[in-house]
Structures are given as structure tokens and as C-alpha cells.
Protein backbone atom coordinates (compact mmCIF):
# COMPACT_ATOMS: atom_id res chain seq x y z
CA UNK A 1 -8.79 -86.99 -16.97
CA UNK A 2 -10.92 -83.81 -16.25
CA UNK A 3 -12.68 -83.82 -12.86
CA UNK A 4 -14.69 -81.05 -11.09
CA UNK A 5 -14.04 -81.79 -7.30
CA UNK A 6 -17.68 -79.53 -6.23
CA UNK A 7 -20.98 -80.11 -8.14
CA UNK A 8 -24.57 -80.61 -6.48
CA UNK A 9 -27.60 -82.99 -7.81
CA UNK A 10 -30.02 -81.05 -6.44
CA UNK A 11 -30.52 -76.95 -7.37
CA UNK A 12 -31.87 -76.25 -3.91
CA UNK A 13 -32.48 -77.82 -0.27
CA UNK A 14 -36.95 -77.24 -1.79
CA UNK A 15 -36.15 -79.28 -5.28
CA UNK A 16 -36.41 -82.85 -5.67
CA UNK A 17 -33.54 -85.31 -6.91
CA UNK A 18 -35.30 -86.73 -10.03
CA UNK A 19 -33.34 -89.25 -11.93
CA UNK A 20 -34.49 -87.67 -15.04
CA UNK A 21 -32.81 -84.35 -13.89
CA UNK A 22 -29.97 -85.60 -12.29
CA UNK A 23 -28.98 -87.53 -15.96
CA UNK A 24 -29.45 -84.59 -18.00
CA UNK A 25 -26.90 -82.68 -15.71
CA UNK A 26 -24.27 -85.67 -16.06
CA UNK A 27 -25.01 -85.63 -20.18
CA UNK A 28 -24.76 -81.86 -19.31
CA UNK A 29 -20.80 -82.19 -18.21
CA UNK A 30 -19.98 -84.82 -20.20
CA UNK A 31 -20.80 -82.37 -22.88
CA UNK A 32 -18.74 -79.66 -21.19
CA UNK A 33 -15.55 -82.54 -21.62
CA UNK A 34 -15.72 -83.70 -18.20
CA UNK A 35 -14.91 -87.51 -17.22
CA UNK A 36 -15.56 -87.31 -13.75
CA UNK A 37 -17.14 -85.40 -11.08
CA UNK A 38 -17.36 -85.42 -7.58
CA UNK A 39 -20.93 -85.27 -5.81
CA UNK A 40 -20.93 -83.14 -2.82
CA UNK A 41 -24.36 -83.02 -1.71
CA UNK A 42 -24.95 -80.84 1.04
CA UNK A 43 -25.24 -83.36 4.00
CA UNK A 44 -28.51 -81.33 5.35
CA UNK A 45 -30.03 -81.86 2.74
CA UNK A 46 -33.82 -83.92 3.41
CA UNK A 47 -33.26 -85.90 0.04
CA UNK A 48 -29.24 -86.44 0.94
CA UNK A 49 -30.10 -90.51 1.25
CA UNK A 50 -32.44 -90.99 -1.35
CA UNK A 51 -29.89 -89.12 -4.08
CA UNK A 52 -27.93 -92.10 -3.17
CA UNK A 53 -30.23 -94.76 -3.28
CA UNK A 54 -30.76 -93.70 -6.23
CA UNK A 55 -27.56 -94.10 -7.88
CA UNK A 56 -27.14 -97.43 -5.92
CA UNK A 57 -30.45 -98.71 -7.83
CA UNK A 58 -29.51 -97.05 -11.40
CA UNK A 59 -25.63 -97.76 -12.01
CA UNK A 60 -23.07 -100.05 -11.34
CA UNK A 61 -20.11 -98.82 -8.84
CA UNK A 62 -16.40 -100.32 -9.29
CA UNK A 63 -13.43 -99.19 -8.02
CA UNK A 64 -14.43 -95.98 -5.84
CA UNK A 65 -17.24 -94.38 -7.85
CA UNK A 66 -20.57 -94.59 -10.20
CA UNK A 67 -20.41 -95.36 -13.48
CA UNK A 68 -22.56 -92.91 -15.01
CA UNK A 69 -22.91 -93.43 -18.91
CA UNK A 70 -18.94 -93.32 -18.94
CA UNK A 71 -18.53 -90.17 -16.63
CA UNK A 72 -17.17 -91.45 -13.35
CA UNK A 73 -18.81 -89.94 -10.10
CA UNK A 74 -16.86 -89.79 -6.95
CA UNK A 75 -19.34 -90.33 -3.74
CA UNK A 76 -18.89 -87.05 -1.83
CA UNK A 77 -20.50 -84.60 0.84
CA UNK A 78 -20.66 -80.95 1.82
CA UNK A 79 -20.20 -80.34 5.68
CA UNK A 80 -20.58 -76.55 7.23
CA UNK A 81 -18.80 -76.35 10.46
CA UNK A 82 -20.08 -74.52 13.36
CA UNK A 83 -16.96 -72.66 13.92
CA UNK A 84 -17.43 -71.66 9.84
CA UNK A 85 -16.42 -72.98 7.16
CA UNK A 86 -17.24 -75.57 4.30
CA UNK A 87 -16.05 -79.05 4.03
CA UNK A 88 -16.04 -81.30 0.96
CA UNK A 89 -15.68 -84.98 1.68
CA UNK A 90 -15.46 -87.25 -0.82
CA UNK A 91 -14.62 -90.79 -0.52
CA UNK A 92 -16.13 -94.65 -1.15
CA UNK A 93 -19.50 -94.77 -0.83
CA UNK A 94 -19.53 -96.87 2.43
CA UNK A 95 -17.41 -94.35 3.76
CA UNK A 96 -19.57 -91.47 3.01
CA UNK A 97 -22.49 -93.46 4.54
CA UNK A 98 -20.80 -93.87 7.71
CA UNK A 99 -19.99 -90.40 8.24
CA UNK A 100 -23.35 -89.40 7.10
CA UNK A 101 -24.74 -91.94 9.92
CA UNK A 102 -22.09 -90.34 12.30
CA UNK A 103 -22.84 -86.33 11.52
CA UNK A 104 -26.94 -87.31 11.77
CA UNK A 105 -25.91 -87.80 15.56
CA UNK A 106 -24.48 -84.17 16.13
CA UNK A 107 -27.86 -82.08 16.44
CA UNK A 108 -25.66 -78.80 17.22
CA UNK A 109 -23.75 -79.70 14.31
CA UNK A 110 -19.67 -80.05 14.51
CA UNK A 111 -16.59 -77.94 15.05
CA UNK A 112 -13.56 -78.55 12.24
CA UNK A 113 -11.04 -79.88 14.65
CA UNK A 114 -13.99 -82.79 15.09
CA UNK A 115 -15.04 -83.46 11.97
CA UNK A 116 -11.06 -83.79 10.94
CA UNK A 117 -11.18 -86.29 13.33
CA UNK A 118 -13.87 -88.28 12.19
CA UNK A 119 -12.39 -88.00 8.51
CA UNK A 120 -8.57 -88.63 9.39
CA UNK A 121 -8.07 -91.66 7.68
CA UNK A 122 -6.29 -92.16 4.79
CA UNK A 123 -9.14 -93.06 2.34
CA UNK A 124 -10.82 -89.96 2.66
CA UNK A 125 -9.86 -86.58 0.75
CA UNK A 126 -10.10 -83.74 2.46
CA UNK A 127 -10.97 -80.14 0.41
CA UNK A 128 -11.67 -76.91 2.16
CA UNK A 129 -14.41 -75.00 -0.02
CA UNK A 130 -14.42 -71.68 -1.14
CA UNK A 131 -12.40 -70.15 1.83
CA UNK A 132 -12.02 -66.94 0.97
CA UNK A 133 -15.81 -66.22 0.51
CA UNK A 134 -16.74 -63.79 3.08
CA UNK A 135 -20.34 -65.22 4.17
CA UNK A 136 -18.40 -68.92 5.09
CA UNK A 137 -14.22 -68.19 5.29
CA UNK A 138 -11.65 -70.85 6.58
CA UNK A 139 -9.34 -68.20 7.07
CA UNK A 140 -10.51 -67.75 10.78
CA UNK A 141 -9.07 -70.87 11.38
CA UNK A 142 -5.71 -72.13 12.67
CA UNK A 143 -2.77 -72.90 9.53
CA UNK A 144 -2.44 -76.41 11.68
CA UNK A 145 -6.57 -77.02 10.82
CA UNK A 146 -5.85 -75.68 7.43
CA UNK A 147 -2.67 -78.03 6.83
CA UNK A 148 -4.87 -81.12 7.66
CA UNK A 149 -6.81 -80.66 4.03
CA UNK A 150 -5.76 -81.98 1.30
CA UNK A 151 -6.30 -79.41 -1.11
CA UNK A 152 -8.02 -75.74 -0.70
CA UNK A 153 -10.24 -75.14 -3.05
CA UNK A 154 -10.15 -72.52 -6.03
CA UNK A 155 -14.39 -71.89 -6.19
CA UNK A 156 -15.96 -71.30 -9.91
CA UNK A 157 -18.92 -68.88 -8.21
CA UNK A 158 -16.07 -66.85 -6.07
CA UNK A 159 -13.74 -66.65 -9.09
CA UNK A 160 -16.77 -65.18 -10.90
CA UNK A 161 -17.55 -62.73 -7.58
CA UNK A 162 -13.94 -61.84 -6.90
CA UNK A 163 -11.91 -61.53 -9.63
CA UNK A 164 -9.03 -63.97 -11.40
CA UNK A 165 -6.58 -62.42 -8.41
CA UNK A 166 -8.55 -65.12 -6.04
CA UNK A 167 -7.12 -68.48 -8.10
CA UNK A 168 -3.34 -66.65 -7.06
CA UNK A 169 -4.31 -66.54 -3.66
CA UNK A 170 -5.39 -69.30 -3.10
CA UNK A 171 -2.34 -70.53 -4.89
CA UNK A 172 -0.11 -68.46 -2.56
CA UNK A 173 -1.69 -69.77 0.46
CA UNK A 174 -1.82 -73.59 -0.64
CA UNK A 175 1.47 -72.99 -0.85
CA UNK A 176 2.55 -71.92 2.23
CA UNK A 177 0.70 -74.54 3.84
CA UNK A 178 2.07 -76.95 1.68
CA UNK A 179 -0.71 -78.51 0.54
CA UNK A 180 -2.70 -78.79 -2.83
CA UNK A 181 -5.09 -76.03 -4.54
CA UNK A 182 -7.88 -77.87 -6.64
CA UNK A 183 -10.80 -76.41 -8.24
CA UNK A 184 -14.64 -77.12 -8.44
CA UNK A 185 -17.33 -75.00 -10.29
CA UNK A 186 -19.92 -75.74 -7.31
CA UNK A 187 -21.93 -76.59 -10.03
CA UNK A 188 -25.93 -77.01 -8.70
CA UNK A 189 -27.44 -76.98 -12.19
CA UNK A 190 -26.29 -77.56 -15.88
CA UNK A 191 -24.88 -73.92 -17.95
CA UNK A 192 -22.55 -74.24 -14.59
CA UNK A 193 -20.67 -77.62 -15.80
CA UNK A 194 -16.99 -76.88 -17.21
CA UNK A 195 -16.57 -73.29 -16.29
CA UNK A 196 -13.42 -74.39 -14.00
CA UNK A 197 -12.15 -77.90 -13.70
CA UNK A 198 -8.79 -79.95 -12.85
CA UNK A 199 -6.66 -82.11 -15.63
CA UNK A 200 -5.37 -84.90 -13.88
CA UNK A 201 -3.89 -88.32 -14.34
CA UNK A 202 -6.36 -91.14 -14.89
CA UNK A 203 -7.61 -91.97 -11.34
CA UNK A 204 -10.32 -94.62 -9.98
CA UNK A 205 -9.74 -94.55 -6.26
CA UNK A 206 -9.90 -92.23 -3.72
CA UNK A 207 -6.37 -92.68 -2.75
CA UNK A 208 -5.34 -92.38 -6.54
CA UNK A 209 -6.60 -88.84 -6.54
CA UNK A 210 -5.18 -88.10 -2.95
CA UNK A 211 -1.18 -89.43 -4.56
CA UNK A 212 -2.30 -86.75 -7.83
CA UNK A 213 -2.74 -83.91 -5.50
CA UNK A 214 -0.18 -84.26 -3.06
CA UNK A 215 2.22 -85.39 -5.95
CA UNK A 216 0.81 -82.22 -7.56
CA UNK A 217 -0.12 -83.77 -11.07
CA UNK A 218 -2.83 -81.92 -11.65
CA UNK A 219 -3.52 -78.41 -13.66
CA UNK A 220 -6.43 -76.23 -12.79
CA UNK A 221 -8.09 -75.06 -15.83
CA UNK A 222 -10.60 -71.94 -16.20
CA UNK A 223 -13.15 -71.84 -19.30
CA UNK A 224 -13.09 -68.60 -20.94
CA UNK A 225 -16.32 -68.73 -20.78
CA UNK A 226 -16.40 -69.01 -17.21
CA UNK A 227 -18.83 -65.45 -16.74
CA UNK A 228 -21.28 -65.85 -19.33
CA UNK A 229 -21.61 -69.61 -18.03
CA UNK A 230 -22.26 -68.64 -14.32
CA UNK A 231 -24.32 -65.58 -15.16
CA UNK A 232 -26.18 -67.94 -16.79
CA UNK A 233 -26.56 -70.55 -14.15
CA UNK A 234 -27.14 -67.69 -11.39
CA UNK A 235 -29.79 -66.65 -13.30
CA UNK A 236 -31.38 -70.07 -14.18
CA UNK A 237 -30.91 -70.63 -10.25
CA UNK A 238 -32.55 -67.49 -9.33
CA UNK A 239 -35.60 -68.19 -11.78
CA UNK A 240 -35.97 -72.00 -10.10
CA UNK A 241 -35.80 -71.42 -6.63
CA UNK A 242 -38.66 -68.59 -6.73
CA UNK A 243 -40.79 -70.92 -8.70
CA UNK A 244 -39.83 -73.20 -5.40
CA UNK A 245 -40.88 -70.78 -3.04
């Protein structure tokens, strides 16, 4: 199974989630030979409820995700922590309601050693985003916050701004904390979909994935067209969000 464990329905926080938009982007990475995807909507985003009303009203859910046209997709959410850094959640999609209902509480937003609190439970998998990019690093942080992910993750846009030497060190510092290093294009729009993306055994739950990573059957591969395809979806971005404006 190929998953991406970062993608966005929505291009920016001023952009509506249209169903129309948000299936072309699915066709979009099935295309790119992806069978599942994680959604990890940015949890301040205004339209972060109604993306998931709408898949509630448009496709059938079994096991732990959305059946999409045959491309499976993992409920999820992106968290920034006050103390820095970015959080991707992804779990059932009760469980991602709750903790949306939960953060909507915090109106000075959350430190990391809370929010791992609030997420500790075993259903829930736990990936630190891009942490080497300089704007929003985790590596600030303690290697006992660090150790309580899951899996760090090895960022599509940051491979594209840093070099291939960032997938080894993020490699290198997985393992020393002994934990997993997954990737995820951070895909917000559709040229983005395959550039980077995990092979993995056939999975349907949460905890199925969770076993894959810490078990470490997975393989992170990188499209060698990775920089043509984010140039592209920069640039498509760019274009978009002045129209926006």
C-alpha cells in the first residue's frame, strides 16, 4: 500500500472546501499511485468541521477511514504548538472530533508536553512534521518529547528547500530516538500528490499503521520528479492564494 501521511483539502486558510475540488485532488493521487492518504487539516482552519461533514455526508467510513472512490483516507489534523512545532494527528474520526472539541477550548493554544497528553492513547499516531524547517523546528525540544512520536517526519516541501541530505537526517535522528521516520508531501493542491510517499503493508486501522511503523515495514519512496512537481505546485499555490487576497 502507498500512503502519504501529510496532505491538505484546502490550498489556503481564504479557500473554500468544495466537494468538487476536494475529488479532483483524490482522482489527482490516485493517479499519482497512491491508495491512501492521510488528511491533516490544519485544526485552525474556519472550514476544519465542515471538510468533515462533508466526507461524513459523501462516503461511507469502515474500519478507520473514508472510502474515497477506492483511495482510503485516514481522518487526521495539523496542531502548531506554542512552544513550536507541528503536530500531525491522525486517528478515527471520533477521535479526531474529540480532540478537535478539546483544542477549541485552549484560546492561547497548547504547549507539546500537553497536547501529548491529550493524544497518549494508543489509537492515536503521533508524527512530528517537518522538524528541521527553520520557521517551525522540533529540534528545540527535549529527545524525551521527541521519543513520544511515533514517527518524525521526512517533509516533500523541505526535501525540495534543503537538499536530499535532510531524508538522512532525519533518518539519523529517528534513529537515535528510536522511533520511526515516515514521509508526507504536505500536499495542499494536486501537481504536489506522489512527489514523496511511504510503501507499506496493507493497513485499515490506526493501530495497523502504528504496528507498520514501529515494526518498521515501511520504505520511504521519493519521485524523481519530486522538483519539477513542487515547483509546480508552489507556483500553482502562489498564483491561487493572490487571486484569494
Amino acid at each position: 500500500m502507498h500512503i502519504d501521511f501529510h496532505t491538505h483539502a484546502n490550498l489556503s486558510r481564504k479557500s473554500p472546501i468544495t466537494l468538487d475540488e476536494f475529488m479532483k485532488k483524490m482522482e489527482e493521487a490516485s493517479l499519482n499511485g497512491l491508495d491512501a492518504l492521510a488528511l491533516t487539516e490544519n485544526v485552525n482552519h474556519p472550514n476544519f468541521t465542515n471538510l468533515y461533514n462533508m466526507l461524513d455526508n459523501n462516503f461511507s467510513y469502515e474500519n478507520d477511514y473514508y472510502d474515497v472512490n477506492g483511495l482510503k483516507v485516514f481522518p487526521g489534523m495539523q496542531v502548531d504548538v506554542k512552544d513550536k512545532g507541528s503536530f500531525l494527528i491522525i486517528a478515527n474520526r471520533e477521535t479526531v472530533q474529540l480532540i478537535y472539541k478539546k483544542l477549541s477550548l485552549q484560546e492561547k493554544g497548547i504547549r507539546a508536553d500537553e497536547l501529548m497528553e491529550l493524544v497518549h492513547h494508543d489509537h492515536v499516531l503521533k508524527i512530528a512534521a517537518h522538524p528541521l524547517r527553520e520557521s517551525n523546528s522540533w529540534l528545540h525540544h527535549k529527545d524525551e518529547t521527541l521519543k513520544q512520536f511515533d514517527a518524525l517526519e521526512i517533509n516533500g516541501k523541505d526535501l525540495y528547500r534543503y537538499g536530499n541530505t535532510m531524508k538522512t537526517e532525519m533518518e539519523t535522528l529517528a534513529s537515535h530516538l528510536q522511533i520511526g521516520a515516515v514521509s508526507g508531501s504536505n500536499a495542499d493542491q494536486r501537481f504536489h500528490y506522489g512527489c514523496i510517499f511511504n510503501e507499506i503493508p496493507e493497513c485499515t486501522t490506526i493501530d495497523q499503521l502504528k504496528k507498520a511503523i514501529q515494526e518498521k515495514e515501511y520504505k520511504v519512496h521519493v519521485s524523481p520528479f519530486l522538483h519539477p512537481k513542487i515547483k509546480a505546485a508552489n507556483f500553482v499555490s502562489m498564483f491561487f492564494r493572490k487571486k484569494a487576497v
